[in-house]
Every structure is written in C-alpha cells, then in structure tokens.
C-alpha atoms as a PDB file:
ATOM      1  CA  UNK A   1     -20.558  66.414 -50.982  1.00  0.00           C
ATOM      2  CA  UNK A   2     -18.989  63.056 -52.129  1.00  0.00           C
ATOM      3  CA  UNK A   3     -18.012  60.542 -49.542  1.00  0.00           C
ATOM      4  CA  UNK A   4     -14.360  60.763 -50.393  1.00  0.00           C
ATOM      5  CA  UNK A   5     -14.740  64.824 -49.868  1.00  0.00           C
ATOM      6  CA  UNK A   6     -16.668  63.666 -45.860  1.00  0.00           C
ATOM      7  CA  UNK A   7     -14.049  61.005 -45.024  1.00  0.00           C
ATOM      8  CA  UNK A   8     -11.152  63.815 -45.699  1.00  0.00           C
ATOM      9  CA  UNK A   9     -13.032  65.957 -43.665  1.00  0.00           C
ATOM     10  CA  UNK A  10     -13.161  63.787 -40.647  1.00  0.00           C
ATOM     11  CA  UNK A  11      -9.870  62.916 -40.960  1.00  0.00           C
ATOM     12  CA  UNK A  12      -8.431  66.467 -40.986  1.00  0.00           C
ATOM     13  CA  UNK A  13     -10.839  67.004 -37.634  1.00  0.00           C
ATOM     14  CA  UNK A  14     -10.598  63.348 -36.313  1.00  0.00           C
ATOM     15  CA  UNK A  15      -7.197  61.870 -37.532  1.00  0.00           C
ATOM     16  CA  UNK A  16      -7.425  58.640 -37.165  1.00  0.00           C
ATOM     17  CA  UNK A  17     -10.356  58.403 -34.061  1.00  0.00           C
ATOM     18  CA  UNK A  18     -13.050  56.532 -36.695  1.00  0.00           C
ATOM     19  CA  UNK A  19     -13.047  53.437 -39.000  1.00  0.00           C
ATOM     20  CA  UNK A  20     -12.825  54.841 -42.465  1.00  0.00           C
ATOM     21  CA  UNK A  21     -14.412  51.631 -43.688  1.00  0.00           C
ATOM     22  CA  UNK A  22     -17.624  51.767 -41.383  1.00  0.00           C
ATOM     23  CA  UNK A  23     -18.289  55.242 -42.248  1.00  0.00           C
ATOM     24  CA  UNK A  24     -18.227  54.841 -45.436  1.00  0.00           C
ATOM     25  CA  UNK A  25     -20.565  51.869 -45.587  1.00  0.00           C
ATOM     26  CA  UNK A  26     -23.116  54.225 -43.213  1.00  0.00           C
ATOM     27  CA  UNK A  27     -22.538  57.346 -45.583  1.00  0.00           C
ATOM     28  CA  UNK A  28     -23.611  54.801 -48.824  1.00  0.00           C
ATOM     29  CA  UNK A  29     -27.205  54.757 -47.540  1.00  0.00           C
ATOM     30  CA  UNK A  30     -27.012  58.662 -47.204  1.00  0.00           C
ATOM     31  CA  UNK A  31     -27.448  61.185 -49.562  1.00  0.00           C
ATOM     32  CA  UNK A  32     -25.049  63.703 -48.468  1.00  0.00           C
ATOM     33  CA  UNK A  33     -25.854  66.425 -50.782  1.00  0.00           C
ATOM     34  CA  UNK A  34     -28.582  68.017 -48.381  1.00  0.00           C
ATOM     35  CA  UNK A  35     -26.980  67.658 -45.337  1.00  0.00           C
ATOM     36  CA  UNK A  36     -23.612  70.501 -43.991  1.00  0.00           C
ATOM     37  CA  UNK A  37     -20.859  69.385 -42.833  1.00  0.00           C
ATOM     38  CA  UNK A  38     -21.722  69.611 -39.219  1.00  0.00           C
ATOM     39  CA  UNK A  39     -24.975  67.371 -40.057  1.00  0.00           C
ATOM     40  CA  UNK A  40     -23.109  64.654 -41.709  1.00  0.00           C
ATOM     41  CA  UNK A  41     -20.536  64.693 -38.552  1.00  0.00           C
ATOM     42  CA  UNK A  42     -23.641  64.455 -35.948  1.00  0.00           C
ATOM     43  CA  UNK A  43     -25.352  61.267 -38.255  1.00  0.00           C
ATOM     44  CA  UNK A  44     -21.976  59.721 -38.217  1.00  0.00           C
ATOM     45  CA  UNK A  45     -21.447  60.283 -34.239  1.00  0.00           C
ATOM     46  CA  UNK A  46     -24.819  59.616 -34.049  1.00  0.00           C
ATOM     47  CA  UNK A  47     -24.666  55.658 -35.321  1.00  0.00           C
ATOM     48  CA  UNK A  48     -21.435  55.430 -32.893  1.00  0.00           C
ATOM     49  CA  UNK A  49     -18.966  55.211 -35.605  1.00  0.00           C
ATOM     50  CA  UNK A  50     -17.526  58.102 -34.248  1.00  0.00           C
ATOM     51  CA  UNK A  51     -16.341  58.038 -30.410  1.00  0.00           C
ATOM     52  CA  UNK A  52     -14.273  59.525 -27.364  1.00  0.00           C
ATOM     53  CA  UNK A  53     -12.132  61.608 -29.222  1.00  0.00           C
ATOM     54  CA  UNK A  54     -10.394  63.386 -26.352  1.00  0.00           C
ATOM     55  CA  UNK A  55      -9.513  60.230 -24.314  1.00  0.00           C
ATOM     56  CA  UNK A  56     -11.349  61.399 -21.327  1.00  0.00           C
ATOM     57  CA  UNK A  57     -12.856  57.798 -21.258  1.00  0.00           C
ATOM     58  CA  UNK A  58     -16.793  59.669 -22.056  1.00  0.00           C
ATOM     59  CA  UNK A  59     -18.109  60.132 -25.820  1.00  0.00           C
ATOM     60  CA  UNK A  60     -19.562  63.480 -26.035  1.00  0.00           C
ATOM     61  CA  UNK A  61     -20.971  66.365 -28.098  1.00  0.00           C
ATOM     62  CA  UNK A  62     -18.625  66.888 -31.061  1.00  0.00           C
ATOM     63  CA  UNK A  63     -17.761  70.045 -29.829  1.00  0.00           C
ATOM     64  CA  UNK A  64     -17.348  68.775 -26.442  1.00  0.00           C
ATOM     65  CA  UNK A  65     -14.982  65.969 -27.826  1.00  0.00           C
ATOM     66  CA  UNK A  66     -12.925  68.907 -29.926  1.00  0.00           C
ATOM     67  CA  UNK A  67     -12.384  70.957 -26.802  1.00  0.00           C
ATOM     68  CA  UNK A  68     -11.622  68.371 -24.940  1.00  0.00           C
ATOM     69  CA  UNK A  69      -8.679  67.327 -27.920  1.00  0.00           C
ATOM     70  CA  UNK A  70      -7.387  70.662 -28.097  1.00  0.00           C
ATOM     71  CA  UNK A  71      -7.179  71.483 -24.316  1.00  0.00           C
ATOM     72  CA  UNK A  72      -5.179  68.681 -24.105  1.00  0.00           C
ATOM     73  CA  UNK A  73      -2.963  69.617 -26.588  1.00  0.00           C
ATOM     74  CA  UNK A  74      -2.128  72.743 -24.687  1.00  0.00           C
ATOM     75  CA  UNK A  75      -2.252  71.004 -21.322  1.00  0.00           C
ATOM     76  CA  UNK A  76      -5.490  72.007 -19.938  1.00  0.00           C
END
C-alpha cells in the first residue's frame, strides 16, 4: 500500500486528528507493503503521531479511541 493510499485511510477513520506531514515522513522509512492496515495504524499511533482521538483528554487503544469517537457522536 502506497503512502498516499495510508494517509486517505487515516483520514477517512481520523479526519483531521494527525499531522499529514509527520506521518508521512514516519511512513518514508517504512515499507508498507507487508504490513495491514491495522499494523500500519498501530506503528503510526505507536510513534505518537497519532493521539486522543475521542477528546476524553487520554490517548488510547485505536479501538478504544474509535469507540470513544463514535459514542460521542450518539451521545454516550
């Protein structure tokens, strides 16, 4: 997977929660093609470049961070 393939992927899950720039200077050192999706998100959150997505003031799990989004999108 190319980076500009990744960084459209973390936008569609992340909007705007990441500097484009920084992860794509980390993902140049990388070579994507062996890693999923879910691998490339965990180096990236891994190296900090990705944070507290669901503004609960804590960086999480990804999938912590995701629930956390869309629970409060429906008010939970």
């Amino acid at each position: 997977m190319d980076i500009q393939n990744i960084l459209s992927e973390l936008t569609a899950k992340f909007g705007n929660s990441f500097d484009i720039s920084a992860v794509t200077e980390h993902l140049k050192g990388i070579d994507t093609s062996n890693f999923s999706m879910s691998e490339i998100i965990e180096k990236v959150k891994g190296s900090g470049l990705i944070g507290d997505l669901d503004g609960d003031g804590v960086q999480e799990s990804v999938l912590d961070e995701i629930k956390g989004k869309i629970g409060g999108i429906f008010g939970k």
